[in-house]
Protein backbone atom coordinates (compact mmCIF):
# COMPACT_ATOMS: atom_id res chain seq x y z
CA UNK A 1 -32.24 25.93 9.35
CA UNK A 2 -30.08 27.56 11.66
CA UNK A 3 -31.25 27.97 15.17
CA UNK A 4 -31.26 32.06 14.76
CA UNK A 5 -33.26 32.41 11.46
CA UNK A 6 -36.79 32.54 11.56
CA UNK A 7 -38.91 30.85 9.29
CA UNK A 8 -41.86 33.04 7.42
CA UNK A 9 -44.24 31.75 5.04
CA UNK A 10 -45.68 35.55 3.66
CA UNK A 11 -46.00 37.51 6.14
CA UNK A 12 -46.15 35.27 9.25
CA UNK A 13 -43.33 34.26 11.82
CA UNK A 14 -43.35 31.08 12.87
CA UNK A 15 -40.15 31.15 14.89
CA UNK A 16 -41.15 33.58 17.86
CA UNK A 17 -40.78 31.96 21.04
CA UNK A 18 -44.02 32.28 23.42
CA UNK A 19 -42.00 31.72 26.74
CA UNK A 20 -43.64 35.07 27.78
CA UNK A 21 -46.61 34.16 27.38
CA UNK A 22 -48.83 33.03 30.47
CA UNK A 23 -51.96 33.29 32.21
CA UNK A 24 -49.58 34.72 34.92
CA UNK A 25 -48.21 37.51 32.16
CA UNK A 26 -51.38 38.03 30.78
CA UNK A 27 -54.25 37.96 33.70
CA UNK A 28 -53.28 41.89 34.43
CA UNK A 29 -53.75 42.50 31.00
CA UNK A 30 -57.19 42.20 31.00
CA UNK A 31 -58.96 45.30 30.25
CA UNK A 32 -56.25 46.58 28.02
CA UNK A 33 -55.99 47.73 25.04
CA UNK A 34 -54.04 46.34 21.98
CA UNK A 35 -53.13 46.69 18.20
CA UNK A 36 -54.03 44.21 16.03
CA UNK A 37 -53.32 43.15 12.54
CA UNK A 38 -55.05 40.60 10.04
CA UNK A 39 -52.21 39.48 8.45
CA UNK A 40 -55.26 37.74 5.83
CA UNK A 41 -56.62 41.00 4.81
CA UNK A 42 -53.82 43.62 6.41
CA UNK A 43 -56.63 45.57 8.47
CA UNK A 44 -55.12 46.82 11.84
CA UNK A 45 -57.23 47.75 14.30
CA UNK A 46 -57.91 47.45 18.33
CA UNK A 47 -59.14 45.35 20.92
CA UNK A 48 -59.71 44.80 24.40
CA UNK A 49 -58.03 42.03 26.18
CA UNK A 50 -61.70 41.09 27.85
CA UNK A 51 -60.72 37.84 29.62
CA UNK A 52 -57.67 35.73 30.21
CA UNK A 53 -58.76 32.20 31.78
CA UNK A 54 -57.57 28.77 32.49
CA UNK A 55 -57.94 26.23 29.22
CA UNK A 56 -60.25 22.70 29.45
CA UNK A 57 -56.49 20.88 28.84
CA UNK A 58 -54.86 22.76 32.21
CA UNK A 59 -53.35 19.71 34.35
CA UNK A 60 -50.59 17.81 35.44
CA UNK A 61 -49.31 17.45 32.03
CA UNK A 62 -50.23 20.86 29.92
CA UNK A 63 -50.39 24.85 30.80
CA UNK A 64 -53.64 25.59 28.85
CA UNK A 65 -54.45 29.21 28.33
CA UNK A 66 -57.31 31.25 26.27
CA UNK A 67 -57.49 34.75 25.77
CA UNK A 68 -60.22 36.44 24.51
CA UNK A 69 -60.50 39.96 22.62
CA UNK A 70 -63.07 42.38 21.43
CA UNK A 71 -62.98 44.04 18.53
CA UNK A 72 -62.86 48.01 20.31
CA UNK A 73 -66.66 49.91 18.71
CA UNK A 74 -66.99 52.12 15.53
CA UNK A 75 -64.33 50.09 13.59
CA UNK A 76 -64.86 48.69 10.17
CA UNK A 77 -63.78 45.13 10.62
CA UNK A 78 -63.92 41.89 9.27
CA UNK A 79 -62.80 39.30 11.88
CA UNK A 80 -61.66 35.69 9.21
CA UNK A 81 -59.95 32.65 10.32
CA UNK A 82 -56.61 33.40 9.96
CA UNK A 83 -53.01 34.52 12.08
CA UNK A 84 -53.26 38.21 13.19
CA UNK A 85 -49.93 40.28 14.51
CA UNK A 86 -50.96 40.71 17.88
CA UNK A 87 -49.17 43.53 20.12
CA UNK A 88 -49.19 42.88 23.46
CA UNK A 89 -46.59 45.72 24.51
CA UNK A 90 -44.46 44.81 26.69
CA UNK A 91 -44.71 40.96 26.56
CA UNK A 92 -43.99 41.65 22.58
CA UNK A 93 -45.63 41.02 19.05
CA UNK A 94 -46.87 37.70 18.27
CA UNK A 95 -48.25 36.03 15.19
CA UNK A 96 -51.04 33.95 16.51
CA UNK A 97 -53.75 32.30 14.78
CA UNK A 98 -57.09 32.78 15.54
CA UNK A 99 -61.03 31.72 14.72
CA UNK A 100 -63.10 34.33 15.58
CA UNK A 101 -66.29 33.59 18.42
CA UNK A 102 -67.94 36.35 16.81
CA UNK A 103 -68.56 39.68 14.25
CA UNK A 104 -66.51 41.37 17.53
CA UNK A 105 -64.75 38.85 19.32
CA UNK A 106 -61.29 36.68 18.63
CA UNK A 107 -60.08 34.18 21.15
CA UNK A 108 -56.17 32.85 21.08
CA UNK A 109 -55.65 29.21 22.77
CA UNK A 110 -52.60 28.06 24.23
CA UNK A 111 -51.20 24.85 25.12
CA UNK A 112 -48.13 23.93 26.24
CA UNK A 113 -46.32 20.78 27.58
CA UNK A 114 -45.21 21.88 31.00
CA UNK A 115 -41.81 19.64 31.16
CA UNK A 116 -41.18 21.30 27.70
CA UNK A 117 -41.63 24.70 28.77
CA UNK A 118 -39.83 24.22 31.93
CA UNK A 119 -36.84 23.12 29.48
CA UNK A 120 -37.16 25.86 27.57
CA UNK A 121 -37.54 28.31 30.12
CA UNK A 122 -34.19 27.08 31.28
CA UNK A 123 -32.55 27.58 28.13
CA UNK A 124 -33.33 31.20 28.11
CA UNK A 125 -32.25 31.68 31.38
CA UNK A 126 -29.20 30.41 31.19
């Protein structure tokens, strides 16, 4: 596949690069609010960035990221298992999947090999 296309199976884009995406980037985010879609059952809706912390794998080896979302009140959703279109304005729109904690609450986990991203970081740069 060339290095350009993106690869979607349906609806979801597995291509995106998430070099933006940090604790760093995403720690002043918290209390924000975002759209979301369920790209399972197309409902778009909003939540609250409610907490961006430090993952369990975070070390010499791996960045390790969560972020956890609430489901904004007086919305008719149904939170599944499943990749939701996540806009997170100016950082972009992502495709992320997702196992809800909760009727209200989604959390997104991140892990990344830090020489990788380094390398990749690099490539964009340049």
């Amino acid at each position: 596949m060339p290095e350009n296309e993106q690869q979607e199976i349906g609806d979801i884009n597995f291509a995106q690069s998430l070099i933006k995406l940090s604790l760093e980037s995403l720690k002043p985010m918290e209390g924000n609010t975002i759209e979301i879609t369920s790209l399972t059952n197309n409902q778009s809706f909003k939540a609250q960035i409610d907490e961006v912390v430090i993952g369990k794998t975070e070390g010499k080896r791996w960045e390790s990221f969560v972020i956890y979302l609430d489901v904004c009140p007086k919305q008719d959703v149904v939170l599944t298992q499943g990749y939701y279109r996540v806009n997170l304005n100016e950082l972009g729109i992502y495709d992320l999947f997702s196992s809800p904690n909760s009727e209200t609450e989604l959390e997104f986990c991140f892990n990344f090999d830090k020489k990788l991203r380094a390398e990749e970081k690099a490539l964009k740069t340049s």
